[in-house]
N, C-alpha and C. Protein backbone atom coordinates (compact mmCIF):
# COMPACT_ATOMS: atom_id res chain seq x y z
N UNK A 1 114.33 89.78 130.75
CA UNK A 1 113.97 90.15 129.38
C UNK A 1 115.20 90.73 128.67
N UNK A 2 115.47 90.26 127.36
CA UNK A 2 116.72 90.92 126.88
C UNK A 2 116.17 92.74 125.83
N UNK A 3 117.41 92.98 125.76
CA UNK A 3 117.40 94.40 125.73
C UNK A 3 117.09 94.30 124.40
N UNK A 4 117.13 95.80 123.39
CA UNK A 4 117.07 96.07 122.12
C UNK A 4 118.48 95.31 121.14
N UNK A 5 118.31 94.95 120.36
CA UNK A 5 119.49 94.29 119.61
C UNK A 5 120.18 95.80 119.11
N UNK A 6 121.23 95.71 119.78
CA UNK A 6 122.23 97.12 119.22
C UNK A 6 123.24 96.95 118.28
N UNK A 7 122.91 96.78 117.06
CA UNK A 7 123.51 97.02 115.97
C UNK A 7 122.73 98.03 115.29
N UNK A 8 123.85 98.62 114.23
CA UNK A 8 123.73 100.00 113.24
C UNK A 8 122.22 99.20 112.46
N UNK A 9 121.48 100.20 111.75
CA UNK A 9 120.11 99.81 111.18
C UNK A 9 120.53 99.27 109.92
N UNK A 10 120.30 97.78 110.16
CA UNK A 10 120.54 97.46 108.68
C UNK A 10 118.54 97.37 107.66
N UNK A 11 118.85 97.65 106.50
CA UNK A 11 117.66 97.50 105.58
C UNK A 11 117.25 95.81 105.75
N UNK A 12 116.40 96.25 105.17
CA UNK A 12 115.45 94.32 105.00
C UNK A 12 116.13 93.56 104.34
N UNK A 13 116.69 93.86 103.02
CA UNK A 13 117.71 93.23 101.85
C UNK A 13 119.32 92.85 102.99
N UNK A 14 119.56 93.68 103.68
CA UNK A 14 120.71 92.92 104.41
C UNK A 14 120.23 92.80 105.41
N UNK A 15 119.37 92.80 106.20
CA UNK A 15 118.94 92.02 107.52
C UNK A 15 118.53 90.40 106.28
N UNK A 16 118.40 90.15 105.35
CA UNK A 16 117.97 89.16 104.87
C UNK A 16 119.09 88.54 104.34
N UNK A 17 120.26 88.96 103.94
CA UNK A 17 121.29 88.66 103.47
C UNK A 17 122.12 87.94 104.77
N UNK A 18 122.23 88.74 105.70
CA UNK A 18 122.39 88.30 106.76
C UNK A 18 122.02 86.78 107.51
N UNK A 19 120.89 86.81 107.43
CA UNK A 19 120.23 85.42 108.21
C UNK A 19 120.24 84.50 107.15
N UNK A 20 120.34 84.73 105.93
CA UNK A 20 120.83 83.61 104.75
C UNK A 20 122.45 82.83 105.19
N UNK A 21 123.21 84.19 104.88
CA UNK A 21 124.61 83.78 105.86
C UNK A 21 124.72 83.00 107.03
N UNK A 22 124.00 83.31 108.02
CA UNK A 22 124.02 82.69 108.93
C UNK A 22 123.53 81.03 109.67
N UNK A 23 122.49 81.16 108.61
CA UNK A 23 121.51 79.51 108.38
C UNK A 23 122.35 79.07 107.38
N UNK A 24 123.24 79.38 106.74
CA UNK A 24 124.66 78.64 105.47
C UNK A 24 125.57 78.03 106.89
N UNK A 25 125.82 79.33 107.22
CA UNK A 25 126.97 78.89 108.29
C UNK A 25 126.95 77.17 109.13
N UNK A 26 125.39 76.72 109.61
CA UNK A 26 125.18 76.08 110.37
C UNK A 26 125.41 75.04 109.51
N UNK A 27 125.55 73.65 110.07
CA UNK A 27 125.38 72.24 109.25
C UNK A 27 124.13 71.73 109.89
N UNK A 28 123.55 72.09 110.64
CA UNK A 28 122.37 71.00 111.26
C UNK A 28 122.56 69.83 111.56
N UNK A 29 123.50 69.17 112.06
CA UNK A 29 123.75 67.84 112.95
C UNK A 29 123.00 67.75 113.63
N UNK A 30 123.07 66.34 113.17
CA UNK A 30 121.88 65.67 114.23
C UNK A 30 122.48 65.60 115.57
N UNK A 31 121.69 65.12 116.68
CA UNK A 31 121.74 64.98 118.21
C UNK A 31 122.99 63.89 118.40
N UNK A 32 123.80 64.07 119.02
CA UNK A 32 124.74 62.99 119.18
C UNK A 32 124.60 62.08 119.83
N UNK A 33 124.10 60.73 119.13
CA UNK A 33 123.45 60.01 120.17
C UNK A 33 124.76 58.76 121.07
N UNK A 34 125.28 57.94 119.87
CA UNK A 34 126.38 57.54 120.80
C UNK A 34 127.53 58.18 121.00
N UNK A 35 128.16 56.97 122.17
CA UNK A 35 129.56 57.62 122.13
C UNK A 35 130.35 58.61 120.94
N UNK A 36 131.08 59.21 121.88
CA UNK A 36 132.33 59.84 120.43
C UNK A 36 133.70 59.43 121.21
N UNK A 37 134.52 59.38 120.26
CA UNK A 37 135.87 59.08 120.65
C UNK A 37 136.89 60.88 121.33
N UNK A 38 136.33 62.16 120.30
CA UNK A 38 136.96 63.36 121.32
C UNK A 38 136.06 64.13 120.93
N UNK A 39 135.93 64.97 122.11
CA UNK A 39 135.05 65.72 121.89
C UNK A 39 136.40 67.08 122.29
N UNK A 40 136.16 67.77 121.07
CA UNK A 40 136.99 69.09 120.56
C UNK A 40 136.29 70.36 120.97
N UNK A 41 136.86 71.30 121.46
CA UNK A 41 136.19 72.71 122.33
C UNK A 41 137.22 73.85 121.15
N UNK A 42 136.89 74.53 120.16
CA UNK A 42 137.95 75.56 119.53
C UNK A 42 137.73 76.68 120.30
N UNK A 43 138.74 77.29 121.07
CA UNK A 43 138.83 78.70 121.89
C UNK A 43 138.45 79.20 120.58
N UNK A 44 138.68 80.66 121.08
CA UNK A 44 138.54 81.78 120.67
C UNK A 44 138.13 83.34 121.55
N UNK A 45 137.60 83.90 120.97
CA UNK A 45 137.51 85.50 121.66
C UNK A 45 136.35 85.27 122.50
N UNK A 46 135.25 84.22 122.13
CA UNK A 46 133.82 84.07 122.49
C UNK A 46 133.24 83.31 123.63
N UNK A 47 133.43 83.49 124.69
CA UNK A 47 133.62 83.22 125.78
C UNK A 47 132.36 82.17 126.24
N UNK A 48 130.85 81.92 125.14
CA UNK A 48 129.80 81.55 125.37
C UNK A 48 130.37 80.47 124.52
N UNK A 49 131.05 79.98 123.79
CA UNK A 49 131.81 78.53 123.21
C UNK A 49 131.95 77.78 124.87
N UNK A 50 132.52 78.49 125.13
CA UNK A 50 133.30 77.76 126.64
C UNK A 50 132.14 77.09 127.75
N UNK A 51 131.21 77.62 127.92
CA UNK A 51 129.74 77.57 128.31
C UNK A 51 128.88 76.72 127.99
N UNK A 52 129.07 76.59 126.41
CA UNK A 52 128.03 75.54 125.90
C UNK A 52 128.70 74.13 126.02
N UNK A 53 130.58 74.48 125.79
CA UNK A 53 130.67 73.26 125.46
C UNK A 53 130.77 72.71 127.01
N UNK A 54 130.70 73.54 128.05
CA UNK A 54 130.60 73.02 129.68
C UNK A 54 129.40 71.89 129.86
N UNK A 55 128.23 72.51 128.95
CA UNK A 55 126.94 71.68 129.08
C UNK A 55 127.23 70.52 128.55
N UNK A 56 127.62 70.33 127.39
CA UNK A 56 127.99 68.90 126.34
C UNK A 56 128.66 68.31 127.33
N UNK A 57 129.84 68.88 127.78
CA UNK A 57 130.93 67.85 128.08
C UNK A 57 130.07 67.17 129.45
N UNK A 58 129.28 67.57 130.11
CA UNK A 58 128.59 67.02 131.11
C UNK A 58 126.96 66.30 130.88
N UNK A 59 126.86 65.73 129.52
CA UNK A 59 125.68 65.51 128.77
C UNK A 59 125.82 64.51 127.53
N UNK A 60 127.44 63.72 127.50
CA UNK A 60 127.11 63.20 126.04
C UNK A 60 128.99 61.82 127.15
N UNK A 61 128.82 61.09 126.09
CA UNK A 61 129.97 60.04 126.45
C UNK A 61 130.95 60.22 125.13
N UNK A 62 131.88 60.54 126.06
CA UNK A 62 133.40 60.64 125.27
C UNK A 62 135.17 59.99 125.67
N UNK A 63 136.14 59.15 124.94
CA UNK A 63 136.90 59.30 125.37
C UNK A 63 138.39 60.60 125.69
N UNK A 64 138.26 61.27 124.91
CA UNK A 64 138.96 62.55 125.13
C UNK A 64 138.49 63.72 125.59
N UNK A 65 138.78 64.78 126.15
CA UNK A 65 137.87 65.70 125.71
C UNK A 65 139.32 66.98 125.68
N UNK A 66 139.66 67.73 123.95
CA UNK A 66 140.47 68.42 124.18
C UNK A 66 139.96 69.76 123.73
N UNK A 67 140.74 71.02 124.90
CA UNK A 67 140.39 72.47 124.18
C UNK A 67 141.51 72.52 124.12
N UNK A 68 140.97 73.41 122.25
CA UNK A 68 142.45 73.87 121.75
C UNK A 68 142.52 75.31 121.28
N UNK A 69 143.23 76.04 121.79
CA UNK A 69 143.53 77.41 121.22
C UNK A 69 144.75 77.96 122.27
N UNK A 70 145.46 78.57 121.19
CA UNK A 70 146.70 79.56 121.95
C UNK A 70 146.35 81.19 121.64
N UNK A 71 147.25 81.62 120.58
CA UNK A 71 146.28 83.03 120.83
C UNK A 71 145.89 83.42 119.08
N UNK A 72 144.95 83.54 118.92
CA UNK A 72 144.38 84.41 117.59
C UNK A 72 144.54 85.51 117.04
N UNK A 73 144.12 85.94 115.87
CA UNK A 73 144.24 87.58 115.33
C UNK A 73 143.30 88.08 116.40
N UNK A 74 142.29 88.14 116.76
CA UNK A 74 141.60 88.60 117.77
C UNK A 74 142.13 89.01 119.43
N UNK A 75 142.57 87.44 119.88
CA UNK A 75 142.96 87.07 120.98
C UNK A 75 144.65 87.39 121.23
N UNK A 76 145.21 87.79 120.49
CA UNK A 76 146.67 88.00 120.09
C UNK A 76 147.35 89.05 121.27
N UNK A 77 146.24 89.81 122.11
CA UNK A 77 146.92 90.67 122.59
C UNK A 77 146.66 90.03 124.00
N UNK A 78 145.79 89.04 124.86
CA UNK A 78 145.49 88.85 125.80
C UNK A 78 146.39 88.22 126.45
N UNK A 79 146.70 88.06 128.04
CA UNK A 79 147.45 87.64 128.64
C UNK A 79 146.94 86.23 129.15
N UNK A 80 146.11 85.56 128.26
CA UNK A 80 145.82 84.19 128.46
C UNK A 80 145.60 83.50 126.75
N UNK A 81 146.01 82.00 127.28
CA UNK A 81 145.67 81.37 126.00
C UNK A 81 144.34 81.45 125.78
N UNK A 82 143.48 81.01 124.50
CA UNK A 82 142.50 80.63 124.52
C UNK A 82 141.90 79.29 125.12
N UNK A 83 143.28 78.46 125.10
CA UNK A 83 142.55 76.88 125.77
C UNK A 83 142.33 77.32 127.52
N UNK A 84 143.36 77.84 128.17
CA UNK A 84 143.34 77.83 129.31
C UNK A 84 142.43 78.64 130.07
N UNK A 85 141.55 79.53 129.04
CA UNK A 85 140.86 80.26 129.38
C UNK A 85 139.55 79.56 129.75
N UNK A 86 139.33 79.00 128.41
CA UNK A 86 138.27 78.12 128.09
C UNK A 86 138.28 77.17 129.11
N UNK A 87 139.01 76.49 129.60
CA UNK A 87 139.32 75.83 130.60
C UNK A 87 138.95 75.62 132.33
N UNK A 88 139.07 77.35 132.46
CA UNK A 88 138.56 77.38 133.70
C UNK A 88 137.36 77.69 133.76
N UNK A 89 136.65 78.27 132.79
CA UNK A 89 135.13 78.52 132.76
C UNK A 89 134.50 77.18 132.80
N UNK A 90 134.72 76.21 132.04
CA UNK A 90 134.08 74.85 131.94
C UNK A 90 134.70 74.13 133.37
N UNK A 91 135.76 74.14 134.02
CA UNK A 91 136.01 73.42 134.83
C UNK A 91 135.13 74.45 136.31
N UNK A 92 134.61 75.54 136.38
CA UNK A 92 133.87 76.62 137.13
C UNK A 92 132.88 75.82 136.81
N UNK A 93 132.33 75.29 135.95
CA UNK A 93 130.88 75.04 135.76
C UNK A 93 130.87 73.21 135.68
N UNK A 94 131.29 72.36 136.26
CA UNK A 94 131.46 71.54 136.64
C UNK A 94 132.42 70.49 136.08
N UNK A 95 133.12 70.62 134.62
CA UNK A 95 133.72 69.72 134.04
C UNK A 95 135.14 69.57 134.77
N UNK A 96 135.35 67.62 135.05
CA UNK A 96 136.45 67.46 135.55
C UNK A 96 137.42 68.33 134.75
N UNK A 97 138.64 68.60 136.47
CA UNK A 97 140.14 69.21 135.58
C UNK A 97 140.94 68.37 134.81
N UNK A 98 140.55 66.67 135.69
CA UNK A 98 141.75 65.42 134.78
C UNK A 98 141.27 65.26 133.83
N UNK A 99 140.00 65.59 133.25
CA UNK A 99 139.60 65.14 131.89
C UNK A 99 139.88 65.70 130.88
N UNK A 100 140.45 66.82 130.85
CA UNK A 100 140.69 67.94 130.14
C UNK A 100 142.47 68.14 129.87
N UNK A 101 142.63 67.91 128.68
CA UNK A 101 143.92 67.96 127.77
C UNK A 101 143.89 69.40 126.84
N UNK A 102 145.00 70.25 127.32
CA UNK A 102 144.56 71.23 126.90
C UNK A 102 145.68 71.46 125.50
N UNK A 103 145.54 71.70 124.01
CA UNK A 103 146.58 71.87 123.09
C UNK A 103 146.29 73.81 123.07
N UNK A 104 147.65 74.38 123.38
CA UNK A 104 147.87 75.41 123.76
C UNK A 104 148.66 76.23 122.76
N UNK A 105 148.66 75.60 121.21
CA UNK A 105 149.67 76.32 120.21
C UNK A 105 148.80 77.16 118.68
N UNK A 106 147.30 76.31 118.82
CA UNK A 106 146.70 76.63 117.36
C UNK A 106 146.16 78.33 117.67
N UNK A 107 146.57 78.36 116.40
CA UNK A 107 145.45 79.99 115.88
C UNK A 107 144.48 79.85 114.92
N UNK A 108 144.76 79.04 114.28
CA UNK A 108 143.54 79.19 113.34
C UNK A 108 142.79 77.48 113.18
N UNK A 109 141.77 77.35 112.60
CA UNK A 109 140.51 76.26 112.40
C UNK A 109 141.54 74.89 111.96
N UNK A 110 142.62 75.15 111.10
CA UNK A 110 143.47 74.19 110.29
C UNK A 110 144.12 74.25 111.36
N UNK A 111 144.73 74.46 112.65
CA UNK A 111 145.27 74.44 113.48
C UNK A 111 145.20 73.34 114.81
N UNK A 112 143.31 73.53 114.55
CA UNK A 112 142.53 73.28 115.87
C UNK A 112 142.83 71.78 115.45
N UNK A 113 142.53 71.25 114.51
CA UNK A 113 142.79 69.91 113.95
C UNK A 113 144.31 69.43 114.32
N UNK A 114 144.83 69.83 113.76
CA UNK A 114 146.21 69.37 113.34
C UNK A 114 147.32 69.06 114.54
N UNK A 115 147.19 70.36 115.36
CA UNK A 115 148.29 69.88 116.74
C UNK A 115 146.98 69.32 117.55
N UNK A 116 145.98 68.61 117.90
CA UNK A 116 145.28 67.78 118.36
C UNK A 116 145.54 66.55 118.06
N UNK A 117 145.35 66.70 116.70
CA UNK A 117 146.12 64.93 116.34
C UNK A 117 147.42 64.85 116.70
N UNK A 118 148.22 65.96 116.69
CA UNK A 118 149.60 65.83 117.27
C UNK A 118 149.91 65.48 118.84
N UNK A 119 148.55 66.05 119.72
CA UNK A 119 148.65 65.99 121.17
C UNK A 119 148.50 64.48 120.90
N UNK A 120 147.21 64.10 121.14
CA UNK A 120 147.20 62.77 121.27
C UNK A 120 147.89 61.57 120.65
N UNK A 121 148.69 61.92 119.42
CA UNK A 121 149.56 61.16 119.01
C UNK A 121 149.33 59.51 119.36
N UNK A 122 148.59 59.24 118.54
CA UNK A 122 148.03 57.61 118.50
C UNK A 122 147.70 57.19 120.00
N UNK A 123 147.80 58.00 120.69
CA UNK A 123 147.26 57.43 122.43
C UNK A 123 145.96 56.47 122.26
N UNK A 124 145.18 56.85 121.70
CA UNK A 124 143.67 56.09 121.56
C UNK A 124 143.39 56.26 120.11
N UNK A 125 142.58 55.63 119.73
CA UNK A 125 141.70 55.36 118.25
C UNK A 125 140.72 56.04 118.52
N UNK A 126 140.88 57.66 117.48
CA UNK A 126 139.94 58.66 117.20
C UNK A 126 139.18 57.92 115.74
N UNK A 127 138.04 57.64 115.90
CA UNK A 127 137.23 56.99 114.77
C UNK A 127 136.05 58.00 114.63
N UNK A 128 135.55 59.21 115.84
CA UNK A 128 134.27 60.16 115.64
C UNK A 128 134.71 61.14 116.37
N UNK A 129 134.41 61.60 116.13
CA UNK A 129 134.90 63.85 117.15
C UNK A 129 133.78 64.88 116.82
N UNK A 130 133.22 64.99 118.08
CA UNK A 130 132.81 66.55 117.87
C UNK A 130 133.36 68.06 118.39
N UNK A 131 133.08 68.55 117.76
CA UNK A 131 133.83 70.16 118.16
C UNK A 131 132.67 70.69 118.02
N UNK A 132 133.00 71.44 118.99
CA UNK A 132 132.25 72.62 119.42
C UNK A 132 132.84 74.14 119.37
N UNK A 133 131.90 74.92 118.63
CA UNK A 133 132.45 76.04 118.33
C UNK A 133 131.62 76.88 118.11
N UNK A 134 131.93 78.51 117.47
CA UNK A 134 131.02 79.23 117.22
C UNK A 134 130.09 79.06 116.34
N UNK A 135 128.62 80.00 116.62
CA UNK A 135 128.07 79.23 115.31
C UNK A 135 128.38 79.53 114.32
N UNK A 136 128.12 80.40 113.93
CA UNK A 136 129.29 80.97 112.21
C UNK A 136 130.45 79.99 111.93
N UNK A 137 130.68 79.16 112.95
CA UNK A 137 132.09 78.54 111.89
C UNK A 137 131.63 76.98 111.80
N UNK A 138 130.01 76.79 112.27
CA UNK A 138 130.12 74.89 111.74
C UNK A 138 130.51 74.52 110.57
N UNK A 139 130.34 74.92 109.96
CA UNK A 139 130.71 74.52 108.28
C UNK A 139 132.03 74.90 108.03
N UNK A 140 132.78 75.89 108.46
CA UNK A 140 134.02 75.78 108.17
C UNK A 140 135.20 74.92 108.93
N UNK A 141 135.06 74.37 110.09
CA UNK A 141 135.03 73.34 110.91
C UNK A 141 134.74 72.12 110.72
N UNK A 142 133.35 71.83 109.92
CA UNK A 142 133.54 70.35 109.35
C UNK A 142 134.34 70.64 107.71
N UNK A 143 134.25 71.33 106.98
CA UNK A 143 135.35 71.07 105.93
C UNK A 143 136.37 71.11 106.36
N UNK A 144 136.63 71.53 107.05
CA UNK A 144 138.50 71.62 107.68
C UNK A 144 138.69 70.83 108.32
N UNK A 145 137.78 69.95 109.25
CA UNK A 145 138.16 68.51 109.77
C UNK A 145 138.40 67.21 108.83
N UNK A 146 137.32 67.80 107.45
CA UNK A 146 137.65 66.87 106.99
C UNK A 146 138.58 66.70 105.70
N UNK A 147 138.99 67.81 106.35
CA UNK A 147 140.39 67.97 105.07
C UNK A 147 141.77 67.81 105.95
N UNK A 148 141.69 68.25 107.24
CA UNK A 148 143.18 67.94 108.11
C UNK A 148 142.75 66.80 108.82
N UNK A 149 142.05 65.81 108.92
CA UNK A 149 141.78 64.86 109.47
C UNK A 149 140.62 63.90 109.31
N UNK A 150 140.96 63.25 107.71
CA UNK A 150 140.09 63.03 107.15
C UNK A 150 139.31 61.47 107.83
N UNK A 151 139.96 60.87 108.26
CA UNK A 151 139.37 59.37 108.93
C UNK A 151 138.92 59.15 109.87
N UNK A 152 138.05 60.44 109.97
CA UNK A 152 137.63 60.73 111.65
C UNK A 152 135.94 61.55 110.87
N UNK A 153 134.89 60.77 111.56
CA UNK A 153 133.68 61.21 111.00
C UNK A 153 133.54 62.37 112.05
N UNK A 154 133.31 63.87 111.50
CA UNK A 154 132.75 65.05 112.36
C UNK A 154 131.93 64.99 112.61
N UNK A 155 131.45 65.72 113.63
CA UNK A 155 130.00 65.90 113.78
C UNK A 155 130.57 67.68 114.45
N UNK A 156 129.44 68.58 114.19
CA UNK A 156 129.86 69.80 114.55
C UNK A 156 128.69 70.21 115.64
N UNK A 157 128.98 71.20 116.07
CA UNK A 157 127.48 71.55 117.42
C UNK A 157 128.13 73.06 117.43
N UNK A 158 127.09 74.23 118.25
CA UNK A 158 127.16 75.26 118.25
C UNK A 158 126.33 75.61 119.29
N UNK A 159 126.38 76.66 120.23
CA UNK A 159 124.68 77.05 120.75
C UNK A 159 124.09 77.24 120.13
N UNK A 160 122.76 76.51 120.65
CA UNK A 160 121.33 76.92 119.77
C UNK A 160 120.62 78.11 120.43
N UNK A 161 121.45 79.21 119.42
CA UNK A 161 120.89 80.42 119.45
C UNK A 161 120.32 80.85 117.69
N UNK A 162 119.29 81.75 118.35
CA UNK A 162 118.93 82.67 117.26
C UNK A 162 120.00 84.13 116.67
N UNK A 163 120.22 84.37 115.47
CA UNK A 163 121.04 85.17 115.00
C UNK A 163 120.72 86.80 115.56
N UNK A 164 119.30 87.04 116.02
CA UNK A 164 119.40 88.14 116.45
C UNK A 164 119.88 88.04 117.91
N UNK A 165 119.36 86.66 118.98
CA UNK A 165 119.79 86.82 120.43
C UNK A 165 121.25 86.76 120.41
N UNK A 166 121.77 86.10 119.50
CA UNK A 166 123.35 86.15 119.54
C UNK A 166 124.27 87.23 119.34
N UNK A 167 123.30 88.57 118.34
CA UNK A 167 124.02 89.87 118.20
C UNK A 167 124.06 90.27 119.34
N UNK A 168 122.67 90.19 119.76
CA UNK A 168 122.10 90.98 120.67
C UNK A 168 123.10 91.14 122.44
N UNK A 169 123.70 89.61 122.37
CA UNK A 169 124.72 88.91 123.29
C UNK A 169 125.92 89.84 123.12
N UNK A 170 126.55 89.80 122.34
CA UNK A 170 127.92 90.11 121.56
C UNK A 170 128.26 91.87 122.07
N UNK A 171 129.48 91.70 122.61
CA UNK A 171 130.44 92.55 123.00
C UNK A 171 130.35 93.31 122.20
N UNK A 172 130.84 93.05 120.63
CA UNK A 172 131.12 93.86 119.45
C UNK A 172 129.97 93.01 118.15
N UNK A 173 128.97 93.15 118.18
CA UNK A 173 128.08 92.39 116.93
C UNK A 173 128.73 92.84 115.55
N UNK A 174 129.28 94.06 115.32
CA UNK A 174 129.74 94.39 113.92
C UNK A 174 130.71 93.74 113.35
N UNK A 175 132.07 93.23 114.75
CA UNK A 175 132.99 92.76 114.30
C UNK A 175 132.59 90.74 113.89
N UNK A 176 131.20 90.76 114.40
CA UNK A 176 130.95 89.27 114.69
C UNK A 176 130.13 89.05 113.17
N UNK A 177 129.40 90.53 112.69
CA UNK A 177 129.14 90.33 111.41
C UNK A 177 129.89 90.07 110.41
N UNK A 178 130.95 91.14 110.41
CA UNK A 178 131.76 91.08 109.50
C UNK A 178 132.66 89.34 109.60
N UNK A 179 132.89 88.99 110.91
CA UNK A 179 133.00 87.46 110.46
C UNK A 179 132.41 86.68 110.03
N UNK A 180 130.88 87.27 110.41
CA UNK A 180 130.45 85.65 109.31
C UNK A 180 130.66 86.19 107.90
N UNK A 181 130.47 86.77 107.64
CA UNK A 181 130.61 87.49 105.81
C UNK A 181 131.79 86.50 105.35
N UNK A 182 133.11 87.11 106.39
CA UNK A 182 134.57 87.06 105.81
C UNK A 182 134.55 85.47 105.92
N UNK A 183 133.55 84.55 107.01
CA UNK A 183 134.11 82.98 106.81
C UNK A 183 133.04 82.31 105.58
N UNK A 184 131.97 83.40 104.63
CA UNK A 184 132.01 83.12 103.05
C UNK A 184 132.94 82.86 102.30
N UNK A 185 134.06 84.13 102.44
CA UNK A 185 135.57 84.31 101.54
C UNK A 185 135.88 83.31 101.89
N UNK A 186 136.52 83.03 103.16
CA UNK A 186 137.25 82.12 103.52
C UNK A 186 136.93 80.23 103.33
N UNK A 187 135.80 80.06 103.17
CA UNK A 187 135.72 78.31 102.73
C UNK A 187 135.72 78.71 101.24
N UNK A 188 136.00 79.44 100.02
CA UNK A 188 136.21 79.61 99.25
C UNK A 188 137.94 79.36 98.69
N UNK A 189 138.72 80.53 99.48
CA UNK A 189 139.73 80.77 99.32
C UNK A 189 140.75 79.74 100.19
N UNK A 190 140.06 79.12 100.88
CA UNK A 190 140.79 78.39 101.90
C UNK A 190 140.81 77.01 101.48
N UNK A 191 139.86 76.36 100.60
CA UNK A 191 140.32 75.57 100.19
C UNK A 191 140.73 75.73 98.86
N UNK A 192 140.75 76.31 98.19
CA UNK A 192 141.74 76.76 96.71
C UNK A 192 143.29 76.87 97.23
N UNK A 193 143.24 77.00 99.24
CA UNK A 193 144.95 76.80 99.01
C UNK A 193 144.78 75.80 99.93
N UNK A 194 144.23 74.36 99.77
CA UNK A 194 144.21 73.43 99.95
C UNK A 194 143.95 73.26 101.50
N UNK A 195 143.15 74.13 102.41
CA UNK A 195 143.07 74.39 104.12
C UNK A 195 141.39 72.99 104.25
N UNK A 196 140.83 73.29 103.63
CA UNK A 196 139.84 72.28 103.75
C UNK A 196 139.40 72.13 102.99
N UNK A 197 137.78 71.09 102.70
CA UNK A 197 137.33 70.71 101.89
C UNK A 197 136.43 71.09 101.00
N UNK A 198 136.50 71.51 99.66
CA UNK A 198 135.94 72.49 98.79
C UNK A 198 134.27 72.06 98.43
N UNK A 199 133.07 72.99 98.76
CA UNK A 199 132.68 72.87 98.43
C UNK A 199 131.85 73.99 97.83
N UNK A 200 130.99 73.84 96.71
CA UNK A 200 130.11 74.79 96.04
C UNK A 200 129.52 75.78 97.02
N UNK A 201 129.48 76.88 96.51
CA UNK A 201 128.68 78.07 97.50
C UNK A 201 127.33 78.12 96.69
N UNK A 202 126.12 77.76 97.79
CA UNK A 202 124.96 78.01 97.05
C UNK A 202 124.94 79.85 96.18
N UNK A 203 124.05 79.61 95.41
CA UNK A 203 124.14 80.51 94.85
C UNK A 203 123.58 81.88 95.64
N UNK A 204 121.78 81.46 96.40
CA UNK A 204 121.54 82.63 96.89
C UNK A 204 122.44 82.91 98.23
N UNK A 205 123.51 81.93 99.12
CA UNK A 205 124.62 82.78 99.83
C UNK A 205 125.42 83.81 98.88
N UNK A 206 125.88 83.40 97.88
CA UNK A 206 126.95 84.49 96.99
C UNK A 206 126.19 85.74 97.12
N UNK A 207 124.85 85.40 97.04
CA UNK A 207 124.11 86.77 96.48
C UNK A 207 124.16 87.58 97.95
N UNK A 208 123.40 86.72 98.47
CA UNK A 208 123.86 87.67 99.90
C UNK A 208 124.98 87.67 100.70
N UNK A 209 126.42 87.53 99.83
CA UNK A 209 127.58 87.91 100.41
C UNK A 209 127.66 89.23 99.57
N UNK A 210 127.36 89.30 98.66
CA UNK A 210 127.75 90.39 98.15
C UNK A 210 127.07 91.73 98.51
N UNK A 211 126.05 91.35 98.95
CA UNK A 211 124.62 92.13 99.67
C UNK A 211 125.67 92.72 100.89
N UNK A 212 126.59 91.77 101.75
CA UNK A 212 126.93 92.07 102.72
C UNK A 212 128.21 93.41 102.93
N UNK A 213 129.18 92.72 101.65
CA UNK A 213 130.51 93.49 101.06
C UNK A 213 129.60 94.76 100.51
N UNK A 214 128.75 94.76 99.64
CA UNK A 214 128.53 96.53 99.62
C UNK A 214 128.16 97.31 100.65
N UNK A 215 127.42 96.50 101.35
CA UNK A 215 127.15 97.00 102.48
C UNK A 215 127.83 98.13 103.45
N UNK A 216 129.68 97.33 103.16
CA UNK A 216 130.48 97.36 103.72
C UNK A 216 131.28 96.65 104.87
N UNK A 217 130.94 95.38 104.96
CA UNK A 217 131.41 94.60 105.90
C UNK A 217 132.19 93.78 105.09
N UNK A 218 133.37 94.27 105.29
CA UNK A 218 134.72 93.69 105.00
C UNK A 218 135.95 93.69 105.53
N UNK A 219 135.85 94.25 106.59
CA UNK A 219 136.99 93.88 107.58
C UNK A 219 137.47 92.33 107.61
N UNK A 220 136.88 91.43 107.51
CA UNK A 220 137.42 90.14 107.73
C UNK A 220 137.67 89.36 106.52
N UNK A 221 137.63 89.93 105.37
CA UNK A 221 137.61 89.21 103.68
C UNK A 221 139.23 88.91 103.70
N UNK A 222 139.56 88.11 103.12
CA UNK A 222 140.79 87.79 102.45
C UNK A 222 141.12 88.21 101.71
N UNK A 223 142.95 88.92 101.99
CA UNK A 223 143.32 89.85 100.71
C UNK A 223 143.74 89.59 99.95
């Protein structure tokens, strides 16, 4: 049985602001039914990315399969990359080691793209890719795929978790709030400097970003 969700008491208006954010965040992709040409793993701090994408990679047909991360604003101080990390957890939980190409230089989402297409460097014809990542970042993940790598149809995936079992999971839930807030700012501001692909922010997310920023969760906003 899982425990009490331990985050600070938020009111109804931002527990609601919140799960607006968070159902924005997702794209809802459908089930991947055929092949894909790579299937993409983005490290990071979140160690249950590495886990889920262990299940996929042993559950779906692919010709590549690459994790990519070196070290992050987060991850910046650790004595491992993020790919190599990611790496041994999924290869612990059954995914071949030869199958696995690891790009060991990106920090950020425009990153995860970009030296990937650089690893594989025309080796094979990438025509579909899924990545797998946190849930808070599907949507910023498919605009950014399809702005650094536009001739390649995304498809995005995440664990299918609920927003409270996922606080409830989380090492630090405050710092995981304040990211989803800050990756509002960020598909805003990120493509105004041309990082991915711009699109409209529904209106009731704005409302409950702003719900979020008075709140005070702004550690992760763009300055």
């Amino acid at each position: 049985m899982k425990g009490p969700l331990m985050i600070p008491e938020l009111s109804d208006d931002q527990w609601n602001a919140l799960t607006t954010i968070w159902n924005f965040h997702h794209v809802n992709a459908r089930q991947i039914e055929d092949d894909i040409d790579l299937l993409l793993v983005t490290g990071s701090h979140d160690e249950r990315v590495a886990h889920y994408a262990a299940q996929v990679a042993q559950n779906i047909q692919y010709k590549q399969l690459v994790i990519s991360g070196g070290k992050g604003k987060i991850t910046s101080e650790s004595n491992k990359l993020e790919a190599s990390r990611f790496a041994a957890i999924m290869i612990n939980e059954g995914v071949s080691k030869e199958s696995i190409l690891l790009e060991k230089r990106a920090s950020n989402s425009g990153e995860n793209f970009l030296f990937t297409k650089e690893l594989l460097d025309s080796s094979i014809d990438i025509h579909s890719g899924l990545v797998i990542t946190k849930p808070y970042m599907e949507r910023r993940m498919l605009l950014t795929g399809r702005k650094q790598w536009p001739e390649v149809q995304w498809y995005i995936m995440s664990e299918p978790v609920t927003l409270e079992d996922y606080l409830r999971d989380d090492v630090d839930p405050i710092r995981s709030i304040n990211l989803m807030v800050g990756d509002v700012d960020r598909i805003t501001k990120y493509a105004d400097r041309g990082f991915m692909e711009r699109m409209v922010i529904p209106d009731d997310v704005s409302v409950a970003f702003r719900i979020m920023v008075d709140a005070g969760f702004t550690t992760q906003l763009l300055r």
